[in-house]
N, C-alpha and C. Protein backbone atom coordinates (compact mmCIF):
# COMPACT_ATOMS: atom_id res chain seq x y z
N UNK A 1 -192.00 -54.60 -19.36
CA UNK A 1 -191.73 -56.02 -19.20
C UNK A 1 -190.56 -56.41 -20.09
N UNK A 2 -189.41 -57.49 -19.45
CA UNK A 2 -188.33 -57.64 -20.59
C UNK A 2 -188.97 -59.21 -20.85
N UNK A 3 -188.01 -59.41 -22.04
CA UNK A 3 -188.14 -60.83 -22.33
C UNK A 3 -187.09 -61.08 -22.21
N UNK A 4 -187.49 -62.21 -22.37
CA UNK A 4 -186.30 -63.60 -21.64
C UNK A 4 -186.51 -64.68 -22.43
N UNK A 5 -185.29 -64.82 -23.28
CA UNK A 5 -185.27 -65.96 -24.23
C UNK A 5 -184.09 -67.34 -23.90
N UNK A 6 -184.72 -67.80 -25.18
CA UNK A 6 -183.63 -69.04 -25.20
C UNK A 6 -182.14 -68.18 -26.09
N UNK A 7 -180.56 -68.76 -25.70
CA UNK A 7 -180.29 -68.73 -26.31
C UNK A 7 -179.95 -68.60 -27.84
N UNK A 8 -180.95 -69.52 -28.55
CA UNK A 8 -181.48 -69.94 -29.55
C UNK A 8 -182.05 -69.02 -30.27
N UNK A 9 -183.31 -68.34 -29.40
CA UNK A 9 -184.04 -67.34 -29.79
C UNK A 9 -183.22 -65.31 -30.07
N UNK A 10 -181.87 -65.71 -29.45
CA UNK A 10 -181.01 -64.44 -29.07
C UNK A 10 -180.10 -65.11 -30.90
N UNK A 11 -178.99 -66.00 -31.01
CA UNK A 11 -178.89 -66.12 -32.34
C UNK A 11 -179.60 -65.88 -33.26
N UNK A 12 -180.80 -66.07 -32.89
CA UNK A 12 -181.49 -66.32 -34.61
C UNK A 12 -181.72 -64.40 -35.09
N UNK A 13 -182.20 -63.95 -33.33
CA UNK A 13 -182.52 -62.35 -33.90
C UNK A 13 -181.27 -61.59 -33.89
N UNK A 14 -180.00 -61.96 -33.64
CA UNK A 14 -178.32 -61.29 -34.09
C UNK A 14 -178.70 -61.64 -35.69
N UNK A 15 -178.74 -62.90 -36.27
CA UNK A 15 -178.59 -63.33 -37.08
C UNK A 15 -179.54 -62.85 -38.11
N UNK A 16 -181.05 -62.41 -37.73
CA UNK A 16 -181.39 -61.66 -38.93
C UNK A 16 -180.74 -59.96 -38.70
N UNK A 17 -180.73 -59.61 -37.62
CA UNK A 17 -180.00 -58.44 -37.54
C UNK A 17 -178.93 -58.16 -38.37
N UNK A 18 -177.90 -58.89 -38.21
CA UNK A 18 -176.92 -58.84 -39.43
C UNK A 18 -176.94 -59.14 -40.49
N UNK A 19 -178.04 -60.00 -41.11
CA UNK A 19 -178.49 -59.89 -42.13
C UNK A 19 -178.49 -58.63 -42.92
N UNK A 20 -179.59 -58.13 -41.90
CA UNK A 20 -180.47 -56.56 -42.42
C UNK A 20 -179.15 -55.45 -42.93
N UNK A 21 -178.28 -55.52 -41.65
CA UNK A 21 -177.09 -55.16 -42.11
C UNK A 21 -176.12 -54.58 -43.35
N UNK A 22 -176.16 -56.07 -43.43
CA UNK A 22 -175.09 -56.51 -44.54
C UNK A 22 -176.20 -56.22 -46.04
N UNK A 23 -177.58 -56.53 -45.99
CA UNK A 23 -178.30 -56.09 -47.16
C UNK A 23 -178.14 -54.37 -47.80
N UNK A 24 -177.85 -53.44 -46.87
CA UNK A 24 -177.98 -52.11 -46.73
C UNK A 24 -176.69 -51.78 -47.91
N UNK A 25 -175.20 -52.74 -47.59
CA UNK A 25 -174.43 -52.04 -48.53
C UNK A 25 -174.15 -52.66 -49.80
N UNK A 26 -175.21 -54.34 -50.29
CA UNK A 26 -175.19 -54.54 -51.34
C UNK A 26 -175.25 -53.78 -52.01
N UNK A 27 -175.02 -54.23 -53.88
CA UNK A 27 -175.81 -53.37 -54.95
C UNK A 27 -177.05 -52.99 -54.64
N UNK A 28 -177.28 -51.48 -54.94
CA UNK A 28 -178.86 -51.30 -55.54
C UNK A 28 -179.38 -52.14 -56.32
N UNK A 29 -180.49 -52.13 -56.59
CA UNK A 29 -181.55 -52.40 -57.89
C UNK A 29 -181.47 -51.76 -58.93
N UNK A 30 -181.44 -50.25 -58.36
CA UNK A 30 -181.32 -49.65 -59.78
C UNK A 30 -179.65 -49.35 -60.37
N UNK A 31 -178.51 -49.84 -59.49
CA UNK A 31 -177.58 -50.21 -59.88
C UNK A 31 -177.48 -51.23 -60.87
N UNK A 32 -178.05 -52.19 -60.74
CA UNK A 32 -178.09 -53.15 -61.18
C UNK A 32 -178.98 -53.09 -62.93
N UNK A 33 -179.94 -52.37 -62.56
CA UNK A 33 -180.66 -51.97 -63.73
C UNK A 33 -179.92 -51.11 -64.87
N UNK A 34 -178.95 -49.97 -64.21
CA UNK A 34 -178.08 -49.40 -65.28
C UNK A 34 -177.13 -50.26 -66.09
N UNK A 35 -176.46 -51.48 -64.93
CA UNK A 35 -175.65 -51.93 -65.62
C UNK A 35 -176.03 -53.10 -66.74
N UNK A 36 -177.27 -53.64 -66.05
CA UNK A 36 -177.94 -54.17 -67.46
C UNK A 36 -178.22 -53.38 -68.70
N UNK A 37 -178.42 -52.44 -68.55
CA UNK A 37 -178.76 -51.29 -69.51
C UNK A 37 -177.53 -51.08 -70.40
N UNK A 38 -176.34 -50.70 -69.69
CA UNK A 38 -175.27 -50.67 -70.33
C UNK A 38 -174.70 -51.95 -70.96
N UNK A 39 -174.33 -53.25 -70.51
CA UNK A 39 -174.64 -54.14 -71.19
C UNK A 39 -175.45 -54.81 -72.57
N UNK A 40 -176.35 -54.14 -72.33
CA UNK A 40 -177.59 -54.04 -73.64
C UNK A 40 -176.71 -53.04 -74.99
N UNK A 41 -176.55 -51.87 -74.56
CA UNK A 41 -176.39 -51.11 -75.26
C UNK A 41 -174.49 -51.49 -75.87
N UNK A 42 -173.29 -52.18 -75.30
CA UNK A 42 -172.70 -52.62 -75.18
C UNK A 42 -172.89 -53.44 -76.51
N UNK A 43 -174.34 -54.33 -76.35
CA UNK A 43 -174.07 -55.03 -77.36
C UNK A 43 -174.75 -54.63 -78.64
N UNK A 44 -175.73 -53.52 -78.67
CA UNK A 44 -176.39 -53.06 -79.88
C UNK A 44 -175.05 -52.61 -80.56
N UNK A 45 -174.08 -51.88 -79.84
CA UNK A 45 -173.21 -50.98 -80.88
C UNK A 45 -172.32 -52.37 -80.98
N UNK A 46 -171.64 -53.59 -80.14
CA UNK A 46 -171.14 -54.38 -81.39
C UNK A 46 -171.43 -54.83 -82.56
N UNK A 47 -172.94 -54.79 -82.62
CA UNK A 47 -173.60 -55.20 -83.73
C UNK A 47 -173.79 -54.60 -84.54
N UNK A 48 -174.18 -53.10 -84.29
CA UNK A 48 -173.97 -51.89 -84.92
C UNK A 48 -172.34 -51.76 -85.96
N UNK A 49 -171.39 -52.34 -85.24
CA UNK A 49 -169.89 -51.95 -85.91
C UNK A 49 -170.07 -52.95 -86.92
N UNK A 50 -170.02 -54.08 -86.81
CA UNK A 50 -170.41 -55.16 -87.41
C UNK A 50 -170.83 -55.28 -88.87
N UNK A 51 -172.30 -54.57 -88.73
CA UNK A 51 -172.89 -54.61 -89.76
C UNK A 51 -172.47 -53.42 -90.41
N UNK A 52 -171.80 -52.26 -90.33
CA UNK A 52 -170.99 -51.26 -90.81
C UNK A 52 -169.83 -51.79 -91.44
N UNK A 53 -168.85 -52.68 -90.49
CA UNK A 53 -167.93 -53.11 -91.29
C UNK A 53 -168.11 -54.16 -92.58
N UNK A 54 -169.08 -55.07 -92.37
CA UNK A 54 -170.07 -55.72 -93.51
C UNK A 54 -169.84 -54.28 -94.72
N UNK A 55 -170.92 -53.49 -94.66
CA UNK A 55 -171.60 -52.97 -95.58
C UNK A 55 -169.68 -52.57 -96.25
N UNK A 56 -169.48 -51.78 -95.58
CA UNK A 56 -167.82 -51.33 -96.54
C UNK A 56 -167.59 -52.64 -96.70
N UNK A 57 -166.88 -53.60 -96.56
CA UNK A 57 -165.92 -55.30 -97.18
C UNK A 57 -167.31 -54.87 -98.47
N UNK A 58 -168.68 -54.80 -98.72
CA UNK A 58 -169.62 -55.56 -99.55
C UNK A 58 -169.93 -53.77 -100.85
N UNK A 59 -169.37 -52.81 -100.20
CA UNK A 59 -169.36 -51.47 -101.14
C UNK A 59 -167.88 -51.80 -101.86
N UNK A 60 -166.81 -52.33 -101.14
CA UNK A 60 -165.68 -52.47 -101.80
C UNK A 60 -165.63 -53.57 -103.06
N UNK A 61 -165.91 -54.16 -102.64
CA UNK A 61 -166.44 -56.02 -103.62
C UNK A 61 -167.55 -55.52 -104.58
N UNK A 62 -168.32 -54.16 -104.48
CA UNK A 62 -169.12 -53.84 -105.91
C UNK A 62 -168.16 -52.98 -106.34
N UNK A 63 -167.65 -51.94 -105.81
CA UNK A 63 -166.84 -50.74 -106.74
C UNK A 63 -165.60 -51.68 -107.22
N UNK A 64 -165.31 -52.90 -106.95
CA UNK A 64 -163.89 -53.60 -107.66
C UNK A 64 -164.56 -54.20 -108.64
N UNK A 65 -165.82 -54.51 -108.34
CA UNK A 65 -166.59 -55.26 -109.80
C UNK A 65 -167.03 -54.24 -110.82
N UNK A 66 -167.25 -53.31 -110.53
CA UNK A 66 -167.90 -52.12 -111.12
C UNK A 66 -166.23 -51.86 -111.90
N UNK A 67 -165.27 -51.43 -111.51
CA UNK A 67 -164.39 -51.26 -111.85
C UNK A 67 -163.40 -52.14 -112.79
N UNK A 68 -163.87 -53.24 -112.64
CA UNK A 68 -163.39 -54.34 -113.89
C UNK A 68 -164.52 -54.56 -114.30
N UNK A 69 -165.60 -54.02 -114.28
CA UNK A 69 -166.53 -53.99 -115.90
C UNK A 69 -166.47 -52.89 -116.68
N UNK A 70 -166.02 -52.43 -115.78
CA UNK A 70 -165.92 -50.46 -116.83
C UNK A 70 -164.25 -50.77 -117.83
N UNK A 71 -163.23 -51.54 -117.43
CA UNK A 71 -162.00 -51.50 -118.13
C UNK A 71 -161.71 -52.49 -118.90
């Protein structure tokens, strides 16, 4: 048996059809999940440099104090 639609009813099922489509060559999920991931990690090591470059500016500012109390 065929069916026989409305117009109406022929757009709407092109229209999720191409939907389905066009979903297939979005991003993945788990694309999406790495790049959050990398992002994350992106920002641990700015923070990471950060507090490294801290600690030397705050080792330099004791060995210059250390060094004009010793002379």
């Amino acid at each position: 048996m065929m069916y026989v639609g409305t117009s109406a009813d022929i757009k709407v099922k092109r229209k999720y059809h191409s939907e389905d489509q066009g979903s297939k060559t979005k991003t993945k999920p788990v694309g999406n999940v790495l790049l959050a991931c990398l992002q994350v990690a992106c920002e641990i090591w700015t923070v990471y440099r950060i507090i490294i470059l801290l600690s030397r500016e705050k080792l330099l500012l004791v060995h210059q104090r250390l060094q004009s109390t010793l002379t």
